[in-house]
Protein backbone atom coordinates (compact mmCIF):
# COMPACT_ATOMS: atom_id res chain seq x y z
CA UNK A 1 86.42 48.48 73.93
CA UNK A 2 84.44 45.70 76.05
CA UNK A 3 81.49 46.91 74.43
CA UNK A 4 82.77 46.56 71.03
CA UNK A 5 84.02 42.72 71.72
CA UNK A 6 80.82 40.81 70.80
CA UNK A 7 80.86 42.94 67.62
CA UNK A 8 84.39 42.14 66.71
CA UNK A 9 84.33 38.43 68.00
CA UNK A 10 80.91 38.19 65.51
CA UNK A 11 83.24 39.59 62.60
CA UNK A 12 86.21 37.07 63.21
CA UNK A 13 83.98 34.30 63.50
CA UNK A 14 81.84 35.18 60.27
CA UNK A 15 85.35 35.67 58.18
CA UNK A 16 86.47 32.00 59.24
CA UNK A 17 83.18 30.78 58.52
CA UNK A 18 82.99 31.97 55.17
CA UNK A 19 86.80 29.85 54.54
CA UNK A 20 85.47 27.05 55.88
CA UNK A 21 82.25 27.00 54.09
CA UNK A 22 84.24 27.79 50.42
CA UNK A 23 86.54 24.85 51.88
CA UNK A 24 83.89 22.32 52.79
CA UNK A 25 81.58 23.36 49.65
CA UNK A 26 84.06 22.27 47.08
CA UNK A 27 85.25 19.52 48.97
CA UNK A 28 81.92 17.86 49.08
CA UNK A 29 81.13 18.52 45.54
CA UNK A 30 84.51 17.46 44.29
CA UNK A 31 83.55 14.16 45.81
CA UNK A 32 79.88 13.56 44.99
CA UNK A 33 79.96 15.00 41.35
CA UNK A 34 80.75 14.14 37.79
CA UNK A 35 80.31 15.87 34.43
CA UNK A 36 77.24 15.53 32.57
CA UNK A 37 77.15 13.53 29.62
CA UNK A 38 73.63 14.27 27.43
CA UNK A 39 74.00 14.95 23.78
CA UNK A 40 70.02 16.17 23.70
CA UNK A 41 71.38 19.09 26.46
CA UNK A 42 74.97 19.32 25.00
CA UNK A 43 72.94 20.53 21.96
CA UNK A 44 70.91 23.11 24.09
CA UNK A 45 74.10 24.13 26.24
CA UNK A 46 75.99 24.74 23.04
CA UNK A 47 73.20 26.99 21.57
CA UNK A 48 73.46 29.04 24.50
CA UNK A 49 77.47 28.96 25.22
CA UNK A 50 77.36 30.46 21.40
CA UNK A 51 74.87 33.88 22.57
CA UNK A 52 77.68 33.88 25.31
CA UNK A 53 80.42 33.48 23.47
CA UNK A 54 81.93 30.73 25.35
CA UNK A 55 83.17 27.83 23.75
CA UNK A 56 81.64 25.46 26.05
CA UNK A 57 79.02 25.15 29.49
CA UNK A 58 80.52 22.43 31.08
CA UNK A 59 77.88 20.89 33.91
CA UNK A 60 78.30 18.33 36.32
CA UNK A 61 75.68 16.33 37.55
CA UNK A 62 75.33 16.31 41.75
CA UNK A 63 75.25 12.53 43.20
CA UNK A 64 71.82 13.25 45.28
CA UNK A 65 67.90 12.42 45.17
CA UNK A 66 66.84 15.69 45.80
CA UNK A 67 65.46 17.71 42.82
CA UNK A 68 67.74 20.75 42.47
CA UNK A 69 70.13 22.75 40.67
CA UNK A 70 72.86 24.82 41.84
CA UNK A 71 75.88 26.83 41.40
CA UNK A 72 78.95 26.68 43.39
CA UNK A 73 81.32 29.47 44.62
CA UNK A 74 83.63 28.74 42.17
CA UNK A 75 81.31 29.22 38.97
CA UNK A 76 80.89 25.55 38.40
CA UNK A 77 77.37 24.96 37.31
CA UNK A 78 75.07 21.58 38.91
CA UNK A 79 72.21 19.47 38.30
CA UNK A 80 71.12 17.01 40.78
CA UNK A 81 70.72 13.47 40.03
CA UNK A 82 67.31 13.84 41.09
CA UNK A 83 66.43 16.21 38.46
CA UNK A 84 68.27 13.90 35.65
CA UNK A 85 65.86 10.53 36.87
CA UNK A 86 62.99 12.63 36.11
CA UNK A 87 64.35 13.42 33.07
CA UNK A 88 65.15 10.29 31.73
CA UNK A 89 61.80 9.28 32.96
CA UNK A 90 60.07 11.83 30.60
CA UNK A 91 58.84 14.02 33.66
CA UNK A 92 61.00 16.64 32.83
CA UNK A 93 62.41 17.84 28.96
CA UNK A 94 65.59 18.37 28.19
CA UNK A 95 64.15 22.39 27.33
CA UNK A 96 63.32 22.67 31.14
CA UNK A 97 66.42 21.50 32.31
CA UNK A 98 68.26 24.09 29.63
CA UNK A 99 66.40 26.63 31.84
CA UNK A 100 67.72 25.41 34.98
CA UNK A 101 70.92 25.88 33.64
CA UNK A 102 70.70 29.07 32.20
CA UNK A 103 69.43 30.25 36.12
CA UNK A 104 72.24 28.93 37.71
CA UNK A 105 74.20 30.73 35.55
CA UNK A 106 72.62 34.01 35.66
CA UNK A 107 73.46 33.19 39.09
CA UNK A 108 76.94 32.73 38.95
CA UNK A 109 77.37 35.88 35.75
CA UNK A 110 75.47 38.11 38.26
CA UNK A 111 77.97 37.61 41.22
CA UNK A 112 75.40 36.18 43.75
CA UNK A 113 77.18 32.81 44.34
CA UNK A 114 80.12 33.89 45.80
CA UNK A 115 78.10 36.89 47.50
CA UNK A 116 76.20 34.67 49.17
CA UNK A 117 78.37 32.82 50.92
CA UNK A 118 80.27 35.87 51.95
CA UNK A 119 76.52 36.95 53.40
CA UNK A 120 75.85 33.42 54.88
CA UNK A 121 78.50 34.28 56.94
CA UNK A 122 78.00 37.67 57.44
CA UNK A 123 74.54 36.94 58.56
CA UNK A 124 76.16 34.89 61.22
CA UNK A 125 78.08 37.46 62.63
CA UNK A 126 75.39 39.91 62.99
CA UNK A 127 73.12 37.04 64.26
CA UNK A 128 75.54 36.46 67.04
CA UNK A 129 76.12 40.23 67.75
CA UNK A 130 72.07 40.89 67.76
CA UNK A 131 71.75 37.86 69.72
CA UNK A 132 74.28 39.13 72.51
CA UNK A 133 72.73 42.75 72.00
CA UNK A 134 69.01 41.98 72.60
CA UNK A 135 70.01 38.98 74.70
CA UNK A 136 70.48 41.28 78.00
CA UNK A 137 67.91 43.83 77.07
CA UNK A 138 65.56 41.04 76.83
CA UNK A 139 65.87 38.07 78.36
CA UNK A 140 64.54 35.32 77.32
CA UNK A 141 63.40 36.69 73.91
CA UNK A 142 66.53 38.65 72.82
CA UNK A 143 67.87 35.23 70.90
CA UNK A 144 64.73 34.79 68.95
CA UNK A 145 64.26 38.29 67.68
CA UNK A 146 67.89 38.51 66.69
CA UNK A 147 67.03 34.86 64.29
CA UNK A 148 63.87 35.99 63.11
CA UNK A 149 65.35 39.77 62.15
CA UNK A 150 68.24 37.90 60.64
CA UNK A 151 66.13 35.49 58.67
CA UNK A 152 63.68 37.87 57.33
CA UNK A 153 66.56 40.49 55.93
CA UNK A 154 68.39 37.20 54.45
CA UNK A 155 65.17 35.41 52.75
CA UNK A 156 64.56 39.07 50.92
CA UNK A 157 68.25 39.58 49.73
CA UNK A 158 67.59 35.85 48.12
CA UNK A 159 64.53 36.12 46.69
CA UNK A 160 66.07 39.50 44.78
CA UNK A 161 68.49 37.66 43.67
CA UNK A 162 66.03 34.70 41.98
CA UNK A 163 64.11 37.17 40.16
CA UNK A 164 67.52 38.59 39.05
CA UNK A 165 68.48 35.53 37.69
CA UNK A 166 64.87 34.68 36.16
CA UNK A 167 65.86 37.30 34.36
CA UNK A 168 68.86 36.72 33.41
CA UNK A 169 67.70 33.12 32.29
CA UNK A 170 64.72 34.53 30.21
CA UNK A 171 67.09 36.90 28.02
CA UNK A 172 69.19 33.78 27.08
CA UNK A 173 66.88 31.35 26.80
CA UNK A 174 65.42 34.03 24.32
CA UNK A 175 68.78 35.19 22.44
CA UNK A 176 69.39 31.00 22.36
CA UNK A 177 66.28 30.17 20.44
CA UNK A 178 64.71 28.22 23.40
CA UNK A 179 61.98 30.25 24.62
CA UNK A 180 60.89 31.48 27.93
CA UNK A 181 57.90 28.85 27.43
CA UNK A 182 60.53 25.55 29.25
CA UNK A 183 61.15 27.93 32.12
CA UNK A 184 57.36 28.94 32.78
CA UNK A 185 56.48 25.44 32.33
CA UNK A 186 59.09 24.23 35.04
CA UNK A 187 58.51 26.77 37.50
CA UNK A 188 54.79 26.26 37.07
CA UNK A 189 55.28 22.24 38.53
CA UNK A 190 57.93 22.57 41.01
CA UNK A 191 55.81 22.06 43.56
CA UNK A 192 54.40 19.03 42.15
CA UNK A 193 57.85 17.51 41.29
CA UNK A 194 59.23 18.39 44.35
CA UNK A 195 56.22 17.45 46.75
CA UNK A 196 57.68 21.50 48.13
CA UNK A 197 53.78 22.62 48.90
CA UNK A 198 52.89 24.89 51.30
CA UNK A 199 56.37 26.39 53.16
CA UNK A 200 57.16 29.40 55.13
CA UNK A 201 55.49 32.83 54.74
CA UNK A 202 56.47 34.48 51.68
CA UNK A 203 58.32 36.92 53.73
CA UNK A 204 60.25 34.28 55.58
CA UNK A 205 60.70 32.27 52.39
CA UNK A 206 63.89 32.62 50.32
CA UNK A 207 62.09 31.89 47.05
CA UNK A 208 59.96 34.00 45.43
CA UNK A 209 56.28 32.43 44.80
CA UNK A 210 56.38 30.20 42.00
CA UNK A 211 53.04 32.49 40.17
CA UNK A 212 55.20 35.83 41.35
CA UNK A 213 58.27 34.40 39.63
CA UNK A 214 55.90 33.57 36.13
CA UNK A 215 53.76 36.49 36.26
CA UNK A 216 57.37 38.16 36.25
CA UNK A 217 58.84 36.79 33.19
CA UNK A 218 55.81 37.25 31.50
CA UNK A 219 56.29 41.30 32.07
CA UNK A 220 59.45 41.38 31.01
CA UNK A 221 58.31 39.27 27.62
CA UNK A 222 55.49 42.08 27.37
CA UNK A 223 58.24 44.81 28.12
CA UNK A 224 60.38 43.53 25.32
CA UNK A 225 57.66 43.04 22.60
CA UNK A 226 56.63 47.20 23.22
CA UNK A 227 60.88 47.41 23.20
């Protein structure tokens, strides 16, 4: 049973992690958000609430610089106020930002926002159990192999789930009458807009390559035009 304790501790403390996270999360979006007002991307949302059959796609815009979008446990779909100043400044079209939208909710229709914080704080646990594991057989080391074995098996779970919902944004921006052409053009100057160059090796990274994530919607254009 002693053996089994650091496994079990790891457990409890990844289950009260993942309440407090949920908690915190809304909490801190509740407070730093407010609904987006656009008729330009009301027109676009509509258009694609209508392939959905939902009456509406309500988005909120996030109170921070950073250039983002995001979805939140709870289904509620963001943009950052970042990503609306370079809109409003003509950087960005009001297409592109359609196709942010329609990922974050391919993330939230495909289950992975609430899955990942239940894996956030799964990953936790077993980083604590590996940690305590490899800890005695290796001293020294034991902690850093546990992160890096952690960190590699979470970055590939996410960037699954990114080509997922590239996916799932293609199809509607398609059905909607937008076009895949917005979301190539986006992903094609993140980078740029972001000042994100360079990073972590793909395998470490938990998005895809931006050219990976392209050359991928373009097969699945190709794959539907033979369809």
């Amino acid at each position: 049973m002693l053996r089994l304790l650091p496994f079990i501790l790891a457990a409890l403390y990844g289950l009260a992690y993942w309440h407090f996270s949920a908690w915190r999360t809304k909490r801190e979006l509740d407070q730093s958000s407010t609904p987006l007002k656009d008729d330009t991307l009301q027109g676009l949302t509509d258009q694609m609430a209508a392939v959905l059959d939902l009456p509406v796609i309500t988005v909120h815009v996030h109170e921070t610089p950073v250039i983002n979008g995001l979805a939140a446990p709870d289904g509620r779909i963001f943009l950052t106020r970042g990503f609306l100043d370079r809109y409003r400044a003509g950087e960005v079209s009001a297409e592109e930002l359609a196709s942010v939208i329609a990922h974050e909710l391919g993330h939230v229709a495909l289950g992975h926002t609430r899955r990942r914080m239940i894996d956030f704080s799964g990953q936790n646990a077993v980083r604590m159990a590996l940690a305590a594991v490899l800890g005695r057989l290796i001293p020294g080391l034991g902690v850093m192999i546990a992160n890096m074995l952690v960190s590699m098996l979470a970055a590939g779970l996410s960037r699954k789930d990114e080509y997922a919902a590239d996916e799932y944004a293609a199809a509607l921006l398609t059905k909607a009458g937008i076009g895949t052409a917005p979301q190539k053009s986006l992903l094609s100057r993140l980078s740029s807009l972001t000042g994100a160059r360079g990073g972590p090796p793909v395998w470490l990274a938990s998005h895809p390559r931006t050219e990976d994530r392209v050359a991928a919607i373009e097969a699945l254009e190709q794959r539907w035009r033979v369809d």
